[in-house]
Protein backbone atom coordinates (compact mmCIF):
# COMPACT_ATOMS: atom_id res chain seq x y z
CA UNK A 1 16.56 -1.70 -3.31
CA UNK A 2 15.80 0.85 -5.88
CA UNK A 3 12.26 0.73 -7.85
CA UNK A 4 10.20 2.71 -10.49
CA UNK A 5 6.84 3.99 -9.01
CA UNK A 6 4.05 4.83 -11.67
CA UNK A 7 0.49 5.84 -10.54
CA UNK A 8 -2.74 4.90 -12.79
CA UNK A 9 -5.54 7.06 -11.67
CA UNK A 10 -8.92 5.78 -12.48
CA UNK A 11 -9.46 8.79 -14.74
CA UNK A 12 -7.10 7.33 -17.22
CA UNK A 13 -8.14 3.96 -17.18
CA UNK A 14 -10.17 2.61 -20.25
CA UNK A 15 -13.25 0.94 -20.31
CA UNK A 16 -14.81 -1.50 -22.85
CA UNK A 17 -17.15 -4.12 -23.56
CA UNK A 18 -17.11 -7.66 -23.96
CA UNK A 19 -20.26 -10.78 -23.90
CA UNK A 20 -20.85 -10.51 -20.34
CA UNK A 21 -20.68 -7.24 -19.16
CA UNK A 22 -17.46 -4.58 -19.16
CA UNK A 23 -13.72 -4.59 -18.67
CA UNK A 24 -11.70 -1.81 -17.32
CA UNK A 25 -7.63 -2.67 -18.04
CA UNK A 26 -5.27 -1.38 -15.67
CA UNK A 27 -2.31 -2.07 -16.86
CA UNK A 28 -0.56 -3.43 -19.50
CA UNK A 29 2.77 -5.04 -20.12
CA UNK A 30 4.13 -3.96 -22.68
CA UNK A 31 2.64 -0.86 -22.51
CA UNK A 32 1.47 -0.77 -26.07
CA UNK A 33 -0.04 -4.21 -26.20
CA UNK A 34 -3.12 -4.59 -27.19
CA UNK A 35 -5.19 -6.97 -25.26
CA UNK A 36 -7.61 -7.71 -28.57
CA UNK A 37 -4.02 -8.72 -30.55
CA UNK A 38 -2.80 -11.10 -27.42
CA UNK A 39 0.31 -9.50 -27.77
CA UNK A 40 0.78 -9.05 -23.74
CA UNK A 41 2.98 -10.46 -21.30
CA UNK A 42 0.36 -9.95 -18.30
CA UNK A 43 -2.92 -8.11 -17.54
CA UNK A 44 -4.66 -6.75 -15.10
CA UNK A 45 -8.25 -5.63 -15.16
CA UNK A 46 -11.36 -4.93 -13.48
CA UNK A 47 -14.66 -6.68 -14.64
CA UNK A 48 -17.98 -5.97 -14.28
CA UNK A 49 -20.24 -8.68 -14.93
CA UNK A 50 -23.77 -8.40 -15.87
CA UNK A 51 -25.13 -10.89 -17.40
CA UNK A 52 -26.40 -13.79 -14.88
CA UNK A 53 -24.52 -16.47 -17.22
CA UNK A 54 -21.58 -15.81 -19.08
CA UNK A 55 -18.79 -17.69 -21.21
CA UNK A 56 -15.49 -16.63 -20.66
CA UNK A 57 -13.11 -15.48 -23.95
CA UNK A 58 -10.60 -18.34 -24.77
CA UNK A 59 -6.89 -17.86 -24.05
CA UNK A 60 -4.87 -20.61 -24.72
CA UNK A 61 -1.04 -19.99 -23.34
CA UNK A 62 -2.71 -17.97 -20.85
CA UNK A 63 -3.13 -18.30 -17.28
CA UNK A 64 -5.53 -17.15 -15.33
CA UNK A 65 -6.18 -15.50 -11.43
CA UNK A 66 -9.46 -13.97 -10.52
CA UNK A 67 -10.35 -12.46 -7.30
CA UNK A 68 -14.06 -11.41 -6.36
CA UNK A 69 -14.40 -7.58 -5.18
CA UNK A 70 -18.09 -7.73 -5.03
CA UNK A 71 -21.02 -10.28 -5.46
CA UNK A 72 -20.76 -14.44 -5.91
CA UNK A 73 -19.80 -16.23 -8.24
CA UNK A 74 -19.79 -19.62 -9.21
CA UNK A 75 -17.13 -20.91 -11.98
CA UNK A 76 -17.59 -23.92 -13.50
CA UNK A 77 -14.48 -25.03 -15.63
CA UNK A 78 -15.96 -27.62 -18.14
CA UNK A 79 -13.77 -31.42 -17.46
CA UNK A 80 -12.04 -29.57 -14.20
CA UNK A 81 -14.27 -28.61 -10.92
CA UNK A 82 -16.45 -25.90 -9.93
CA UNK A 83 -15.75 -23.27 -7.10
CA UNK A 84 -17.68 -20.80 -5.47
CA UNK A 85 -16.30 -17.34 -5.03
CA UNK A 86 -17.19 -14.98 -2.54
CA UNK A 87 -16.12 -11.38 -1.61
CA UNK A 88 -12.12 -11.63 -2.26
CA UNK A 89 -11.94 -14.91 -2.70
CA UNK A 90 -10.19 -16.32 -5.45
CA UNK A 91 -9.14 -18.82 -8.34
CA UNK A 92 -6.49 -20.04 -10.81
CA UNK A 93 -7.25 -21.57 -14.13
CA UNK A 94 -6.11 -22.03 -17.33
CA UNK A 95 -7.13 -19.50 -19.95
CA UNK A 96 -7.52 -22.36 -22.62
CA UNK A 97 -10.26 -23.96 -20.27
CA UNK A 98 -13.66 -23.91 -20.97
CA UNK A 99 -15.01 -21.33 -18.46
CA UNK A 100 -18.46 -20.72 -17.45
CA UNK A 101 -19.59 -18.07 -14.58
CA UNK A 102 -23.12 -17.90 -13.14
CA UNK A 103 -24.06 -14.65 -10.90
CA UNK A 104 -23.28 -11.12 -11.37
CA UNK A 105 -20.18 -9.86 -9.65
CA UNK A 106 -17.21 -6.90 -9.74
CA UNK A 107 -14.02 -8.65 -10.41
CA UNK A 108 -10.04 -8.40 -10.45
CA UNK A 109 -8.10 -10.53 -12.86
CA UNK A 110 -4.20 -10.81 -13.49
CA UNK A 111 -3.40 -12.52 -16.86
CA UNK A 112 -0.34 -14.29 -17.61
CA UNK A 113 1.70 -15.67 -20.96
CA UNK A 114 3.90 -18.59 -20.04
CA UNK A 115 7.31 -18.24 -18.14
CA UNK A 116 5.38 -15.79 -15.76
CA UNK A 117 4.72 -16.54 -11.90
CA UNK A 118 2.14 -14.51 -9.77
CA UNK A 119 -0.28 -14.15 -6.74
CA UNK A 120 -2.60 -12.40 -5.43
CA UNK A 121 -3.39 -10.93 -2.10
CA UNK A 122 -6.53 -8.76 -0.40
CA UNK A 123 -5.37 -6.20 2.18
CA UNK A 124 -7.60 -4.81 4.55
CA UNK A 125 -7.09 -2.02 6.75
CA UNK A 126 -9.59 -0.62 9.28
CA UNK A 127 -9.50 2.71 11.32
CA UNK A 128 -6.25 3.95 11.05
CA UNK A 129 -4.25 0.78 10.60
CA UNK A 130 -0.85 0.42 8.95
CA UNK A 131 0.74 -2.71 7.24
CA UNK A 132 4.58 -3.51 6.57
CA UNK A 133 4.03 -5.75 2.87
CA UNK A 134 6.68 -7.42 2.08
CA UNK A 135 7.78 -6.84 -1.94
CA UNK A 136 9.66 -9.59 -2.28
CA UNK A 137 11.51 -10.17 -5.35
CA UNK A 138 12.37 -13.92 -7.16
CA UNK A 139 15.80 -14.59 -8.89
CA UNK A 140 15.79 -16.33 -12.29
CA UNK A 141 13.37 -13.48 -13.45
CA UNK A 142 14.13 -10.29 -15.49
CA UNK A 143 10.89 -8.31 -14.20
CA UNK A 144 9.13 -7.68 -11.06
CA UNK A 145 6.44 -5.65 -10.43
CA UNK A 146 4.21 -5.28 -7.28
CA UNK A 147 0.84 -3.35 -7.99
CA UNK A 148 -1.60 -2.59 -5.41
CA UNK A 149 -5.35 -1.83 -6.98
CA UNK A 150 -7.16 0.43 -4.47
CA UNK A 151 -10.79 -1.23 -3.81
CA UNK A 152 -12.38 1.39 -1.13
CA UNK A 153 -10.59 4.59 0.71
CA UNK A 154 -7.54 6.43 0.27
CA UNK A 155 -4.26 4.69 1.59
CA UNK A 156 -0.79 5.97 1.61
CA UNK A 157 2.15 3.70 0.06
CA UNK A 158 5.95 4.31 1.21
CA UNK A 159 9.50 2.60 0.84
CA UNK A 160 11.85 3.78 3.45
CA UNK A 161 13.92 6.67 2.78
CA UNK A 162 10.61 7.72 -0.05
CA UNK A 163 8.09 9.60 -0.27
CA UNK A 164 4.49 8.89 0.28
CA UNK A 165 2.59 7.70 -2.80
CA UNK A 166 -1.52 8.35 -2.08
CA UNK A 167 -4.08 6.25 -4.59
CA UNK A 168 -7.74 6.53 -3.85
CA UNK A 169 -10.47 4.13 -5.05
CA UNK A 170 -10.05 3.02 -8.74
CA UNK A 171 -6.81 3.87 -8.95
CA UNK A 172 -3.59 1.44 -9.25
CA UNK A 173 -0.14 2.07 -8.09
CA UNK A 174 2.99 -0.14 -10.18
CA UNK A 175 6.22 -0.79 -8.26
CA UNK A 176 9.17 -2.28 -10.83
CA UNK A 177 12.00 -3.40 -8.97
CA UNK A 178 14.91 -2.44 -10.79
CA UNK A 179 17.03 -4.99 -10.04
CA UNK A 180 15.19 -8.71 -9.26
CA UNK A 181 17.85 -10.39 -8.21
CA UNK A 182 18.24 -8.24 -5.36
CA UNK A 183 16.59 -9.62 -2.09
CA UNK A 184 13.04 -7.71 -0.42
CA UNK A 185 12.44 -4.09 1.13
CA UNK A 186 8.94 -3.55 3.01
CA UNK A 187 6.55 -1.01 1.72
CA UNK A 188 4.55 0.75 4.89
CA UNK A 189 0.53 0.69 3.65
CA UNK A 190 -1.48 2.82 5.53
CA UNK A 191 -5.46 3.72 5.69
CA UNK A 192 -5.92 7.94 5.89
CA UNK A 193 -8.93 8.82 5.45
CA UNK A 194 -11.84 6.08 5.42
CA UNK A 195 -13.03 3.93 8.17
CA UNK A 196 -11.50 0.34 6.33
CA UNK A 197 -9.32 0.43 3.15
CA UNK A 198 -9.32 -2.60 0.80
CA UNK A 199 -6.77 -3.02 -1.62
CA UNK A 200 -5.69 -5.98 -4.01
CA UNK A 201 -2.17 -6.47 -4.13
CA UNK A 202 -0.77 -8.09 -7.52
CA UNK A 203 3.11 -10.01 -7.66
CA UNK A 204 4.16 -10.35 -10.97
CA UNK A 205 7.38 -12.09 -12.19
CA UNK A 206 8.15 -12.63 -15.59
């Protein structure tokens, strides 16, 4: 399985503001979308919420994961249900939903237009643990990509027969398959410096 590895560091990442707090985008497909126009494919970004009661920004033909990195939060999706959302938990909506949130929390969202697929996982490593993920790819789809969003530490990142690819915290590491009809390969995580590692890891298939 061959793949295209690009690094983000948090240094490069862009910050702006929006009605409840900020929004930090980390990445962008295409790459010269502009989230304000629509014109994307998927998102993912970083939220900081500070406003005890917020309305979220319509996006109709948009759906909609978000995964708690710090604080509670309670969604309330007007005609739908409420959930509360702790420390990595998480939530799928639809972006054309009327969208309330009540408590101030740190956030990770992946947007999607329609005809993509995607989850999202929280991986956790203490001492000096190492994970095998599994980067599985999905026929039937032209792109895959498998991003991992470092939350706390430093972790290492390596295919077999690669090198090692090192992100700290803020920083986000892409991995495009180039080929998705081509089955899996396992990616070797592993925590190097910090007492526990926490990392968000994003499938995207479009």
């Amino acid at each position: 399985m061959e793949y295209e590895i690009e690094i983000i560091k948090k240094e490069q990442l862009q910050t702006s503001l929006w009605s409840g707090g900020t929004t930090t985008q980390l990445a962008i497909y295409p790459k010269d979308a502009v989230y304000s126009q629509r014109n994307f494919i998927w998102r993912l970004s970083s939220a900081q919420v500070e406003a005890e009661e917020s309305v979220f920004t319509s996006l109709p033909g948009i759906s909609r994961i978000i995964m708690i990195i710090e604080g509670e939060l309670l969604l309330e999706h007007e005609g739908h249900y409420k959930k509360v959302l702790k420390r990595f938990d998480q939530d799928s909506f639809s972006g054309s939903w009327t969208t309330k949130s009540y408590g101030k929390v740190v956030d990770f969202n992946l947007m999607m237009r329609e005809g993509c697929e995607g989850d999202l996982e929280a991986i956790h490593l203490d001492g000096e643990a190492t994970k095998a993920v599994d980067f599985q790819n999905k026929k039937g789809f032209f792109r895959c990509v498998q991003a991992m969003y470092c939350v706390n530490g430093e972790v290492s990142i390596k295919a077999a027969g690669e090198d090692k690819n090192i992100i700290h915290k803020g920083d986000i590491i892409l991995i495009k398959a180039k080929d998705c009809e081509c089955g899996s390969s396992d990616f070797e995580i592993s925590n190097i410096k910090s007492d526990r590692a926490d990392l968000i890891l994003a499938r995207i298939y479009c």
